[in-house]
PDB file of N, CA and C in Angstrom:
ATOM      1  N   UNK A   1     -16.942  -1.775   7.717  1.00  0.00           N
ATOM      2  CA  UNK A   1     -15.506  -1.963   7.524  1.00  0.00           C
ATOM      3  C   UNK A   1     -14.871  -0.597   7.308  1.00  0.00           C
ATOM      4  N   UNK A   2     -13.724  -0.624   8.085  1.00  0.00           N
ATOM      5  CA  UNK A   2     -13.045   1.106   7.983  1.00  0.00           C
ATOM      6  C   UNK A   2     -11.423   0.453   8.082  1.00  0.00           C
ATOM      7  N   UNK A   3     -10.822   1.520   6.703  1.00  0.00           N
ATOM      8  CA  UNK A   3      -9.365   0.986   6.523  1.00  0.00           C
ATOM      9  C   UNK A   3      -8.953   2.786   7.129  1.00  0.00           C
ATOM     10  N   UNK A   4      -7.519   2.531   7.654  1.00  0.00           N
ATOM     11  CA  UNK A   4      -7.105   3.670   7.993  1.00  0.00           C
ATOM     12  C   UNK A   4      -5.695   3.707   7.300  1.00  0.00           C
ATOM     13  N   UNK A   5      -5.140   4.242   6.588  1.00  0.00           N
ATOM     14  CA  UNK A   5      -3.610   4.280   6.189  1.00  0.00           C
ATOM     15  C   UNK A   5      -2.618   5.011   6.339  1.00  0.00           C
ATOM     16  N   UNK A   6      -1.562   5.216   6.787  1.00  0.00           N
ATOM     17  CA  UNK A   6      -0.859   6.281   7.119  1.00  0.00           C
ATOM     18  C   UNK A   6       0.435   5.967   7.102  1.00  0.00           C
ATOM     19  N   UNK A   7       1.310   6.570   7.432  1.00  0.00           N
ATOM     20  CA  UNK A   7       3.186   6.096   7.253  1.00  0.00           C
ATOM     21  C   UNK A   7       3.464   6.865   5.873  1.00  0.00           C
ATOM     22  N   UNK A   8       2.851   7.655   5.022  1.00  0.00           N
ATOM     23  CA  UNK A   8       3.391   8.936   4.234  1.00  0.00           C
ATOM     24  C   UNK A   8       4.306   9.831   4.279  1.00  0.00           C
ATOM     25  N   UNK A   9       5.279  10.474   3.319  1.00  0.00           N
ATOM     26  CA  UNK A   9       5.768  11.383   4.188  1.00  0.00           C
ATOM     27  C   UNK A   9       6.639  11.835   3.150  1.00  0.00           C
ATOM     28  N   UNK A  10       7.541  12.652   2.961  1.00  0.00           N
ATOM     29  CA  UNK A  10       8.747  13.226   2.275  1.00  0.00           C
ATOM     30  C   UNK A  10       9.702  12.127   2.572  1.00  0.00           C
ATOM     31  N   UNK A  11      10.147  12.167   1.337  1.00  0.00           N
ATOM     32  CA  UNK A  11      11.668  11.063   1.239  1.00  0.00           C
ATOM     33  C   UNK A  11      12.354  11.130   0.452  1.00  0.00           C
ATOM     34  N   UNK A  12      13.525  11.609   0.157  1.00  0.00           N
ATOM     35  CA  UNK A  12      14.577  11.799  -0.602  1.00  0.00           C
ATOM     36  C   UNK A  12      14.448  10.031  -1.848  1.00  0.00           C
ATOM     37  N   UNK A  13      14.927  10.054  -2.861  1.00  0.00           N
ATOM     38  CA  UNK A  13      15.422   9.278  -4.106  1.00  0.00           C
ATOM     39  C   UNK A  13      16.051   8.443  -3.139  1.00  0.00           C
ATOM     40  N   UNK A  14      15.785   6.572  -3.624  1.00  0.00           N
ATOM     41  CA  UNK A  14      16.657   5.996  -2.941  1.00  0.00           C
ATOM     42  C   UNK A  14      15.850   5.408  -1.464  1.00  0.00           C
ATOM     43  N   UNK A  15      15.309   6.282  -0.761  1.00  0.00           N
ATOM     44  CA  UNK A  15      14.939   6.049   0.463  1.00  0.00           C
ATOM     45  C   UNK A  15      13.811   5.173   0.777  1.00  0.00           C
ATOM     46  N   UNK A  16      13.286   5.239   2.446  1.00  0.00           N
ATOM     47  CA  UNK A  16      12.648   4.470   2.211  1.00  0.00           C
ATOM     48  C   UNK A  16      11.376   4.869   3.259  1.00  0.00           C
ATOM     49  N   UNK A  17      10.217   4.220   2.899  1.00  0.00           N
ATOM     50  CA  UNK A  17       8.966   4.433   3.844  1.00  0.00           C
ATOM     51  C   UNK A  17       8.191   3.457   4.277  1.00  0.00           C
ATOM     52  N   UNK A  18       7.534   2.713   5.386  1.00  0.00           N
ATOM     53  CA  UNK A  18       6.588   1.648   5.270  1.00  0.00           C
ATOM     54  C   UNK A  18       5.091   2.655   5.281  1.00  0.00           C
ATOM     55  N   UNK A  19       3.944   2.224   4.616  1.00  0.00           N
ATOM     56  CA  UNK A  19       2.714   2.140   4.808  1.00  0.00           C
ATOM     57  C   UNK A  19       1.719   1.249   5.582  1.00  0.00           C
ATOM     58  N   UNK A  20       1.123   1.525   6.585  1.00  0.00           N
ATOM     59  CA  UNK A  20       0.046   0.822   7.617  1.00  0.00           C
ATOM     60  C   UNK A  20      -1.118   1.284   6.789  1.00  0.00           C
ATOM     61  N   UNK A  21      -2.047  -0.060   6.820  1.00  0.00           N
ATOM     62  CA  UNK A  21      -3.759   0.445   6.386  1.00  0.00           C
ATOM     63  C   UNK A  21      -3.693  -0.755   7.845  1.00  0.00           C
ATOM     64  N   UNK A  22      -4.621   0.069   8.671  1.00  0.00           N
ATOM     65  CA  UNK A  22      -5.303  -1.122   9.886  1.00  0.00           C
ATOM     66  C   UNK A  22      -6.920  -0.873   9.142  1.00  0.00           C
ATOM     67  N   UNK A  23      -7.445  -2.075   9.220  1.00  0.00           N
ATOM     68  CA  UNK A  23      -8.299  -2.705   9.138  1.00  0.00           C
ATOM     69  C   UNK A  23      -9.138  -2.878  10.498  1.00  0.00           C
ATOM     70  N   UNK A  24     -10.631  -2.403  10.473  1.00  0.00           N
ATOM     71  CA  UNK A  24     -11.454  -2.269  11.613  1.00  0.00           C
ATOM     72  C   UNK A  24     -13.112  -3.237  10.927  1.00  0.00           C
ATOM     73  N   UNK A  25     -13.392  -3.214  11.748  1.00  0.00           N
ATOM     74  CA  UNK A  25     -15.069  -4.024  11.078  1.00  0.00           C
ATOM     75  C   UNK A  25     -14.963  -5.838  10.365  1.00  0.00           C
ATOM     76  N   UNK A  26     -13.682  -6.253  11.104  1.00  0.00           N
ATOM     77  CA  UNK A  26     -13.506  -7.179   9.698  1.00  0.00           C
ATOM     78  C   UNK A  26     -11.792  -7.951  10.134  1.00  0.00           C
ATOM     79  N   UNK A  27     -11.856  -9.188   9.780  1.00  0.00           N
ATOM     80  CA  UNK A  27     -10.736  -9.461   9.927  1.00  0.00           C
ATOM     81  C   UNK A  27     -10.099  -9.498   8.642  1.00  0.00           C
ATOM     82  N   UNK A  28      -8.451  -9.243   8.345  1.00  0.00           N
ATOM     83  CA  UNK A  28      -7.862  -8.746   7.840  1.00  0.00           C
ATOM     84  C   UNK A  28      -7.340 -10.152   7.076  1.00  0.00           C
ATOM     85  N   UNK A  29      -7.530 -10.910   7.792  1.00  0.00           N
ATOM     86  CA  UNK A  29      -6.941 -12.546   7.304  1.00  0.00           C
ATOM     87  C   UNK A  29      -8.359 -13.022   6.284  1.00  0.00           C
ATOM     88  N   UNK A  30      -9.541 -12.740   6.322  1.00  0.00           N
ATOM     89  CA  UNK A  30     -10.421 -13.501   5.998  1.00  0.00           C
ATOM     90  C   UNK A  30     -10.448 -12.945   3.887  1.00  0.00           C
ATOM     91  N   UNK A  31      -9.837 -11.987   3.606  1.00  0.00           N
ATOM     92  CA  UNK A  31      -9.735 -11.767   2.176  1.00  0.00           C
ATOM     93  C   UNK A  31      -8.525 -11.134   2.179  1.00  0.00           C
ATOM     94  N   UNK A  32      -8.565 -10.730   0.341  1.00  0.00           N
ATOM     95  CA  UNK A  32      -7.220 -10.428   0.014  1.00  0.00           C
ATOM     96  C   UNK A  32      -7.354  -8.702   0.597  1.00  0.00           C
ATOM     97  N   UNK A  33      -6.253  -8.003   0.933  1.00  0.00           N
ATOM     98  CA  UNK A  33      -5.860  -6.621   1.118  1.00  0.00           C
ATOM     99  C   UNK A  33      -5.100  -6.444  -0.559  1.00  0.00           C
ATOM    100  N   UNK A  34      -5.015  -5.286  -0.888  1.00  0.00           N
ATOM    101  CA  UNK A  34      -4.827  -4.630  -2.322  1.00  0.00           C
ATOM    102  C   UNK A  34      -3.704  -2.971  -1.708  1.00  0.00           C
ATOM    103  N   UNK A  35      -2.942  -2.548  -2.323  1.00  0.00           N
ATOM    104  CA  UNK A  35      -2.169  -1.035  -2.421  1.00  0.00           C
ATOM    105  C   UNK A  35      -2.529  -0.833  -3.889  1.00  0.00           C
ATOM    106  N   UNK A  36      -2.944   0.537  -3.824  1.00  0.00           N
ATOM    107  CA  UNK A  36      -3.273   1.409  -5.085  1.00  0.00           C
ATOM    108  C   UNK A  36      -2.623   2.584  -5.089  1.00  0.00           C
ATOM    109  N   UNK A  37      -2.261   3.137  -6.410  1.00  0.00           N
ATOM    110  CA  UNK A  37      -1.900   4.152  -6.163  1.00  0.00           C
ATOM    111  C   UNK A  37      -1.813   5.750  -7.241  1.00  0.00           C
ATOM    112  N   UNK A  38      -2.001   6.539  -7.100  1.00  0.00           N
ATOM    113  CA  UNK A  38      -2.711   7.240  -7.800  1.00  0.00           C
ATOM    114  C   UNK A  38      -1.603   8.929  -7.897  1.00  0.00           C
ATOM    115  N   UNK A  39      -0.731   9.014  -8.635  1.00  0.00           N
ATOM    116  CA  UNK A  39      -0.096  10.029  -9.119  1.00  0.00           C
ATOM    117  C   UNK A  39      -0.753  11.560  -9.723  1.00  0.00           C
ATOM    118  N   UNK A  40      -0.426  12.441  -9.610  1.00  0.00           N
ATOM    119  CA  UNK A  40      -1.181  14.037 -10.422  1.00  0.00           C
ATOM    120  C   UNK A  40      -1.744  13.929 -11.530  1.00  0.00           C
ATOM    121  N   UNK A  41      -2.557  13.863 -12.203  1.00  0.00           N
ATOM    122  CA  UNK A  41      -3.087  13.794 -12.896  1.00  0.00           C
ATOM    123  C   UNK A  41      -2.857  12.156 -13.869  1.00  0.00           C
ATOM    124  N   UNK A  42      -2.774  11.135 -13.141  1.00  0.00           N
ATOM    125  CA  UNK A  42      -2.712   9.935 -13.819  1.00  0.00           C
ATOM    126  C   UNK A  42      -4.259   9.031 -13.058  1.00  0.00           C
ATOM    127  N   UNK A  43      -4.723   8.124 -13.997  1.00  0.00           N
ATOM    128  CA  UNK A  43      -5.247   7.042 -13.131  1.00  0.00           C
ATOM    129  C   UNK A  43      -4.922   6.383 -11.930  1.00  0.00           C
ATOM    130  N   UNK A  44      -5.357   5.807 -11.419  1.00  0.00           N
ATOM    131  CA  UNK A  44      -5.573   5.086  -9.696  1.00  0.00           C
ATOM    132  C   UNK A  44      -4.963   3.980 -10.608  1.00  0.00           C
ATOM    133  N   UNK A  45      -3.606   3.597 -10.192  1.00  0.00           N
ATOM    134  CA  UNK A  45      -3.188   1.720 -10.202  1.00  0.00           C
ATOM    135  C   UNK A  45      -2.651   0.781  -9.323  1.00  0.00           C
ATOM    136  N   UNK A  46      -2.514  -0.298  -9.621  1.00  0.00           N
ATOM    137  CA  UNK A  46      -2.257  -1.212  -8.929  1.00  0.00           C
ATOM    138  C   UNK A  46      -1.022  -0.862  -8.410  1.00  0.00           C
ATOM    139  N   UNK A  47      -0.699  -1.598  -7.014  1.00  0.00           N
ATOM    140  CA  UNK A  47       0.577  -1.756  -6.731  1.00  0.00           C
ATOM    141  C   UNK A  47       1.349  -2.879  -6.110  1.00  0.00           C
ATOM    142  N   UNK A  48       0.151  -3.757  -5.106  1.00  0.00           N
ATOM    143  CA  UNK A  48       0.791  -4.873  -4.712  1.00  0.00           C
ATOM    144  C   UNK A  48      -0.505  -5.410  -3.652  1.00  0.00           C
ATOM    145  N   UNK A  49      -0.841  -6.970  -3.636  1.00  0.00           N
ATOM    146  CA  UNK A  49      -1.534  -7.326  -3.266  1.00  0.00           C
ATOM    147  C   UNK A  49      -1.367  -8.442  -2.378  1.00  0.00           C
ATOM    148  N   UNK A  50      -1.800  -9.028  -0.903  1.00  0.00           N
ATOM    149  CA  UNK A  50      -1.867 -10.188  -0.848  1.00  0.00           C
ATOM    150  C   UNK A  50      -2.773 -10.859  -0.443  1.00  0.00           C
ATOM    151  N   UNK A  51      -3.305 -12.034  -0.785  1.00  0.00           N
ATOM    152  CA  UNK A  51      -4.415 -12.641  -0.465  1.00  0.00           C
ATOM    153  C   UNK A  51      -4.691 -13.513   1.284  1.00  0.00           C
ATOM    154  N   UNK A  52      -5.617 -14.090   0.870  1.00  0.00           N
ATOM    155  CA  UNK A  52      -6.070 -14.456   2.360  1.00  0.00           C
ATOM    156  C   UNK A  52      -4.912 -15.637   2.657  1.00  0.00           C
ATOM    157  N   UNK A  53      -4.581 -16.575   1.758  1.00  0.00           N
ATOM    158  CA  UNK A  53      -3.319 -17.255   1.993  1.00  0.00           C
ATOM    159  C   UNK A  53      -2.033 -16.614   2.288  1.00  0.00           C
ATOM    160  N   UNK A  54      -1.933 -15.659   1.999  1.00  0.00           N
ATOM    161  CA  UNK A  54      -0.517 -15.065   1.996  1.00  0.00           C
ATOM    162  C   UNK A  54       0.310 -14.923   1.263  1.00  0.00           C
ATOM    163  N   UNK A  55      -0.783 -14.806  -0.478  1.00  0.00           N
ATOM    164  CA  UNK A  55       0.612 -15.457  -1.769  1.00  0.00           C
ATOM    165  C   UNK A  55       0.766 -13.650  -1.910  1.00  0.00           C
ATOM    166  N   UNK A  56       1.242 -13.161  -2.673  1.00  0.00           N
ATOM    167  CA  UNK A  56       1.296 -11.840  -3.225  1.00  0.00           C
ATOM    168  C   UNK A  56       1.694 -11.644  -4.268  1.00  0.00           C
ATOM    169  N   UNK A  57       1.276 -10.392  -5.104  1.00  0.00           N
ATOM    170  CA  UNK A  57       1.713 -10.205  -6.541  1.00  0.00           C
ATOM    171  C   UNK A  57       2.135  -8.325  -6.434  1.00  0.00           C
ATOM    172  N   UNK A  58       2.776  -8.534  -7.473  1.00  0.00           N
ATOM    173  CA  UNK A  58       3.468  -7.034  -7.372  1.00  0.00           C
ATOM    174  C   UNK A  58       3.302  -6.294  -8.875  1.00  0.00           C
ATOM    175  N   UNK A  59       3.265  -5.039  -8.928  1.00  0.00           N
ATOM    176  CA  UNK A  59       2.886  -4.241 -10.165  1.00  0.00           C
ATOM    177  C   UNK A  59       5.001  -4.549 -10.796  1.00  0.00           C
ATOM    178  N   UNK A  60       4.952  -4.496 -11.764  1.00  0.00           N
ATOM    179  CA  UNK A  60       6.441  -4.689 -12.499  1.00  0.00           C
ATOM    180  C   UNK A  60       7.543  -3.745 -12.056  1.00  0.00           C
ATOM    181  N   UNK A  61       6.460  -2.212 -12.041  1.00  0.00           N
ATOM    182  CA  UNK A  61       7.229  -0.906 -11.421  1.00  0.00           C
ATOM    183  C   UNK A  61       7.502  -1.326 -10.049  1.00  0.00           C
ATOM    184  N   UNK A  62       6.763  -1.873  -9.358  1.00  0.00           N
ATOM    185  CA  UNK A  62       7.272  -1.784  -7.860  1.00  0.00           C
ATOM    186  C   UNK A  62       8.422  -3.318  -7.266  1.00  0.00           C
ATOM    187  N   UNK A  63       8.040  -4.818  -8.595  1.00  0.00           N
ATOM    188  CA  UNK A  63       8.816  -6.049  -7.843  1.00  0.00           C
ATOM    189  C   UNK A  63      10.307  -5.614  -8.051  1.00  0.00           C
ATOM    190  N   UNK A  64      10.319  -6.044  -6.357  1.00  0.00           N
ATOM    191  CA  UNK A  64      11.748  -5.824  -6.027  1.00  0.00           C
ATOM    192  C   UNK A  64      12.337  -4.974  -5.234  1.00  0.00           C
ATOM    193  N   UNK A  65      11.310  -3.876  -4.965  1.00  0.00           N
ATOM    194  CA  UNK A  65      11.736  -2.750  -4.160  1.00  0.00           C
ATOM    195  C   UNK A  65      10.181  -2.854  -3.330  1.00  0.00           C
ATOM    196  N   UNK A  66       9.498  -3.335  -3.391  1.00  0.00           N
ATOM    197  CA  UNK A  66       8.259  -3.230  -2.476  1.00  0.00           C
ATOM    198  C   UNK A  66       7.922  -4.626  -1.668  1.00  0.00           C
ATOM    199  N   UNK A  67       8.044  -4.519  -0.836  1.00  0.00           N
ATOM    200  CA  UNK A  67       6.843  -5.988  -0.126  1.00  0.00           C
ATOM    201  C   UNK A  67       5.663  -5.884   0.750  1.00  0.00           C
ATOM    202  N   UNK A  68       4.587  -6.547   0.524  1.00  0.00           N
ATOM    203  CA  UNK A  68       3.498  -6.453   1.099  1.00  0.00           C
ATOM    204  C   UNK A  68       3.494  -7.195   1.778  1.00  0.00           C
ATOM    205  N   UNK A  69       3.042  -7.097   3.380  1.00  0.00           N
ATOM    206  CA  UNK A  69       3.100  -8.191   4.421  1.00  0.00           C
ATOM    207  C   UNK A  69       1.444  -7.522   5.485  1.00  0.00           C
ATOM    208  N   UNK A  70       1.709  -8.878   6.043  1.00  0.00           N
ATOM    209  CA  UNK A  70       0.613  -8.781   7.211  1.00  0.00           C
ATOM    210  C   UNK A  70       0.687  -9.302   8.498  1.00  0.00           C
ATOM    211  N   UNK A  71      -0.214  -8.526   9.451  1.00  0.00           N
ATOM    212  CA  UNK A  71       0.060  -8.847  10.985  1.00  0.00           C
ATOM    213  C   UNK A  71      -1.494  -9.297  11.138  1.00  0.00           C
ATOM    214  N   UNK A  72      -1.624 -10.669  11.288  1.00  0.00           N
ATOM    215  CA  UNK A  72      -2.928 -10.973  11.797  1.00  0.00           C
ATOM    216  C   UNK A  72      -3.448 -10.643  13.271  1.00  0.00           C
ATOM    217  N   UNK A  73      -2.645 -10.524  13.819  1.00  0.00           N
ATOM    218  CA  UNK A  73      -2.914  -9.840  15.263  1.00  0.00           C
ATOM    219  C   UNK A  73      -2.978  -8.557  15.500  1.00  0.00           C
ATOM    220  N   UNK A  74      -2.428  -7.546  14.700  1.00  0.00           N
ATOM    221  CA  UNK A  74      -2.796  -6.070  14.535  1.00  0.00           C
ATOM    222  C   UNK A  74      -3.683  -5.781  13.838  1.00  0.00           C
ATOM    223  N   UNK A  75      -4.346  -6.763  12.543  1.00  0.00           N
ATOM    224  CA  UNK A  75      -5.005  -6.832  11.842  1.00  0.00           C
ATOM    225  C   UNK A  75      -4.965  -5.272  10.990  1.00  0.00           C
ATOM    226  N   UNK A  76      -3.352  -5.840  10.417  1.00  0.00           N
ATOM    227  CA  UNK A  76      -3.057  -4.429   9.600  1.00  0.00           C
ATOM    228  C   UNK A  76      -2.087  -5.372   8.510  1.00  0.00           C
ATOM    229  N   UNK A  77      -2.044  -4.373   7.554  1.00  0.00           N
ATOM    230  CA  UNK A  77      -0.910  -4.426   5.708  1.00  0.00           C
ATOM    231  C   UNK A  77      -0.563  -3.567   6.230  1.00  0.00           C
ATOM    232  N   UNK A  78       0.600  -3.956   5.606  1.00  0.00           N
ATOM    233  CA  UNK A  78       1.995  -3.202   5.317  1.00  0.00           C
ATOM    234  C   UNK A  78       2.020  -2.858   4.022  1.00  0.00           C
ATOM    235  N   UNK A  79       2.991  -1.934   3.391  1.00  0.00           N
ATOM    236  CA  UNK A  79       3.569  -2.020   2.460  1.00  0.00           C
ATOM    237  C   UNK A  79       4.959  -1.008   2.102  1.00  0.00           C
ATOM    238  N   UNK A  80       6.296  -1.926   2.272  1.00  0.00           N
ATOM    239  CA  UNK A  80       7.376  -1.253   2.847  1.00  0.00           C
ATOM    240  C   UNK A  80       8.035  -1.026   1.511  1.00  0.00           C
ATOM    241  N   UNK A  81       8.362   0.287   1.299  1.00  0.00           N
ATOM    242  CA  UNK A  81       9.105   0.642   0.124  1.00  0.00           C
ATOM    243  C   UNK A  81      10.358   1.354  -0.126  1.00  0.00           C
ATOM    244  N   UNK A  82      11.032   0.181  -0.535  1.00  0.00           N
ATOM    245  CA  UNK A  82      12.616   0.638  -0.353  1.00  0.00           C
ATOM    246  C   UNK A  82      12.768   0.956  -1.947  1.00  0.00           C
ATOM    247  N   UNK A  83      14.009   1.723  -2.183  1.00  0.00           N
ATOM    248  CA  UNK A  83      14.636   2.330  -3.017  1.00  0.00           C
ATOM    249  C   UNK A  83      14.086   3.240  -4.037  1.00  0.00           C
ATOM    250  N   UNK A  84      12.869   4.188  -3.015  1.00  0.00           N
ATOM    251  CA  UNK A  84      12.075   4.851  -3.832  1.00  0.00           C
ATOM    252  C   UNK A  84      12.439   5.774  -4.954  1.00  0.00           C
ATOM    253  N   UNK A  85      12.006   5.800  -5.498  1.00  0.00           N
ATOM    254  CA  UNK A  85      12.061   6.801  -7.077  1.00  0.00           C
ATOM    255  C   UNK A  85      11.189   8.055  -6.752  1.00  0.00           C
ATOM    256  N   UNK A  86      11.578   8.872  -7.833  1.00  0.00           N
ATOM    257  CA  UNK A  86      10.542  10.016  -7.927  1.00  0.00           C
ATOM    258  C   UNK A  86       9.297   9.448  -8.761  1.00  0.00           C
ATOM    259  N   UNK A  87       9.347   8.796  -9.451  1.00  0.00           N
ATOM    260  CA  UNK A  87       8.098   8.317 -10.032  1.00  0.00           C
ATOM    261  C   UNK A  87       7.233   7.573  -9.144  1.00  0.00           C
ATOM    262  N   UNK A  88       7.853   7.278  -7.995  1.00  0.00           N
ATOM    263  CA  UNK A  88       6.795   6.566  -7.123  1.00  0.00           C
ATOM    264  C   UNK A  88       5.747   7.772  -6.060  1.00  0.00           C
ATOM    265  N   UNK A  89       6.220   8.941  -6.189  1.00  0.00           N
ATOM    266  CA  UNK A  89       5.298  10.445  -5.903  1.00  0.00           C
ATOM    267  C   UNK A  89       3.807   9.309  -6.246  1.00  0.00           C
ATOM    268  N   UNK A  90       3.209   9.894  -5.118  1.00  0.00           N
ATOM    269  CA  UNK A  90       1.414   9.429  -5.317  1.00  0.00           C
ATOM    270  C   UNK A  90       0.757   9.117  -4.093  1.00  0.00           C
ATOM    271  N   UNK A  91      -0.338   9.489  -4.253  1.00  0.00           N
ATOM    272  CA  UNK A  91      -1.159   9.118  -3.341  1.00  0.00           C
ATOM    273  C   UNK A  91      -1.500   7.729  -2.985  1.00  0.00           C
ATOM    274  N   UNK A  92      -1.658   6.576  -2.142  1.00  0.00           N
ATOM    275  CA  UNK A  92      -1.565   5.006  -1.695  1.00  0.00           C
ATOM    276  C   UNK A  92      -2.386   5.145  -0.978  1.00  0.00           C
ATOM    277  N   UNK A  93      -3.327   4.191  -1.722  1.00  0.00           N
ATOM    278  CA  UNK A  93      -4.380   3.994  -0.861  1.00  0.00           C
ATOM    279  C   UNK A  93      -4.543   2.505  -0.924  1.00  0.00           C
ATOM    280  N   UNK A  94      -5.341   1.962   0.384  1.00  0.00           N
ATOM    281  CA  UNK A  94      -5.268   0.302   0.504  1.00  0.00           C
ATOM    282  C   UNK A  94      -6.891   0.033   0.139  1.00  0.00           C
ATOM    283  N   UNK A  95      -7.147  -1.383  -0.035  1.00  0.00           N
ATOM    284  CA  UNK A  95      -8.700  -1.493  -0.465  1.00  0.00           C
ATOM    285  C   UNK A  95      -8.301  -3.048  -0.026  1.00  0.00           C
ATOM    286  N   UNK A  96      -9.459  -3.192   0.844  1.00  0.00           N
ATOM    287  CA  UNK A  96      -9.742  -4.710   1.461  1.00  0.00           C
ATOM    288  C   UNK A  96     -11.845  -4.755   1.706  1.00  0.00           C
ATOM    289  N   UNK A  97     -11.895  -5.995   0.499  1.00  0.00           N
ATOM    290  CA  UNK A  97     -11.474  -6.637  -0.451  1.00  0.00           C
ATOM    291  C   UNK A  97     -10.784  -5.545  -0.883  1.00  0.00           C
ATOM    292  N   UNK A  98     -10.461  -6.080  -2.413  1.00  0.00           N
ATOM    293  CA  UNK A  98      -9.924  -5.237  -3.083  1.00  0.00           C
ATOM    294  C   UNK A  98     -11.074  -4.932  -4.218  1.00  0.00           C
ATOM    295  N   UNK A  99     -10.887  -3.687  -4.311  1.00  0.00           N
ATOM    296  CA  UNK A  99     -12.398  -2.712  -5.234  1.00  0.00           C
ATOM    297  C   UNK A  99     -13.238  -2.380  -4.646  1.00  0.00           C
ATOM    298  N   UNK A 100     -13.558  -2.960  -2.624  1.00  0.00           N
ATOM    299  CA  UNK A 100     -14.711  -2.761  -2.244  1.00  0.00           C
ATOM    300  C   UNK A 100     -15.298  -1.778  -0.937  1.00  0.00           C
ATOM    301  N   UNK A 101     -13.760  -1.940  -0.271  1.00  0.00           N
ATOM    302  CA  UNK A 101     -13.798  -0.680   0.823  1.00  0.00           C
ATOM    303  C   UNK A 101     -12.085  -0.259   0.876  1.00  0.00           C
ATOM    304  N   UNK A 102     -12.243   1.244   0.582  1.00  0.00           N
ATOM    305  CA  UNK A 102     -10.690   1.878   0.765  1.00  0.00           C
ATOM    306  C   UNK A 102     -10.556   2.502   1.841  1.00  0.00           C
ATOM    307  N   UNK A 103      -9.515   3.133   2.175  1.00  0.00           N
ATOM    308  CA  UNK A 103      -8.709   4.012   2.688  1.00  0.00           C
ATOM    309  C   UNK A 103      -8.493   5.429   2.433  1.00  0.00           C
ATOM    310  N   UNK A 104      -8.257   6.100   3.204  1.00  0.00           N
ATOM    311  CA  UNK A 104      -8.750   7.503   2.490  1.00  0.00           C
ATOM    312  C   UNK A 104      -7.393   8.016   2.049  1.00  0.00           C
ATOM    313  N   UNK A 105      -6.095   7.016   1.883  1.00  0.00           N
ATOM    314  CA  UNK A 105      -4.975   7.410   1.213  1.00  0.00           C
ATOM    315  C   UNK A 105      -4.187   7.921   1.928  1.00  0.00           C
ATOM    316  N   UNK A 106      -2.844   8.247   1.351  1.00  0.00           N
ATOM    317  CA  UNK A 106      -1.825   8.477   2.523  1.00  0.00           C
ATOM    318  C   UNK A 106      -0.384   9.201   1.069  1.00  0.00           C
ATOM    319  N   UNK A 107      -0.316  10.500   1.507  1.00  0.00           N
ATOM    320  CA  UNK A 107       0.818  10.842   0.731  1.00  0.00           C
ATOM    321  C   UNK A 107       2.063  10.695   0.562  1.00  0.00           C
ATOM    322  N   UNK A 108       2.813   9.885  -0.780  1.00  0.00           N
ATOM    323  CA  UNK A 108       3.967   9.597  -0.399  1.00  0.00           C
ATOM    324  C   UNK A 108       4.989  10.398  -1.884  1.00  0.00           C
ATOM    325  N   UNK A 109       5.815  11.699  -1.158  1.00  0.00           N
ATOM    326  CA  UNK A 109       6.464  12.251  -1.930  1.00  0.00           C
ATOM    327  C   UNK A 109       8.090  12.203  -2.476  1.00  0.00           C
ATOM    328  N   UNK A 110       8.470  11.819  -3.342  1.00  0.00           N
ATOM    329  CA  UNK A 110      10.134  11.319  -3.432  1.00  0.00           C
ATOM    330  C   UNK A 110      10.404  12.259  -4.240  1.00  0.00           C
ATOM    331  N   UNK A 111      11.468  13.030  -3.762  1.00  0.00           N
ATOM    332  CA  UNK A 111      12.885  14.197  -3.980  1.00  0.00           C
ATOM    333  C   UNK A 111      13.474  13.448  -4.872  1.00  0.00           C
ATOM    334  N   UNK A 112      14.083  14.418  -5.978  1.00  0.00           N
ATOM    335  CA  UNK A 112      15.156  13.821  -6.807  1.00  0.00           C
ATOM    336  C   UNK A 112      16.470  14.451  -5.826  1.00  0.00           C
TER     337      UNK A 112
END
């Protein structure tokens, strides 16, 4: 199983970015996909998840400005983030399952 993630990038306060993890070795429908995310010198945390049904849950910092979706035919997550903050600066990485194979992360930097 190999996750690839990318859609990173510089973005002004406010703005907005989607994240792709495609999923290879594995179908993308058969468990849950997970976003993590990991700031300068902070721990790796949660950010938004959805399962093989399609329910999803969101970290508190992100409901409302984030949604996690999926393309069973691209066999890729999303995770589209509108009205970014500077506190949302961090590295995003995807993990499908979740805890068991990642992504090698994808940088996402927000301007005040």
């Amino acid at each position: 199983v190999q996750l690839q993630a990318s859609g990173g990038g510089l973005v002004q306060a406010g703005g907005s970015l989607r994240l792709s993890c495609a999923v290879s070795g594995t179908w993308v429908s058969f468990s849950a996909t997970a976003w993590y995310r990991q700031a300068p010198g902070k721990q790796r945390e949660f950010v938004a998840r959805i399962a093989s049904s399609g329910a999803t849950n969101y970290a508190d910092s992100v409901k409302g400005r984030f949604t996690i979706s999926r393309d069973n035919a691209k066999n890729t997550v999303y995770l589209q983030m509108d009205r970014l903050k500077p506190e949302d600066t961090a590295i995003y990485y995807c993990t499908h399952p979740p805890g068991n194979y990642w992504g090698q992360g994808t940088l996402v930097t927000v301007s005040s």
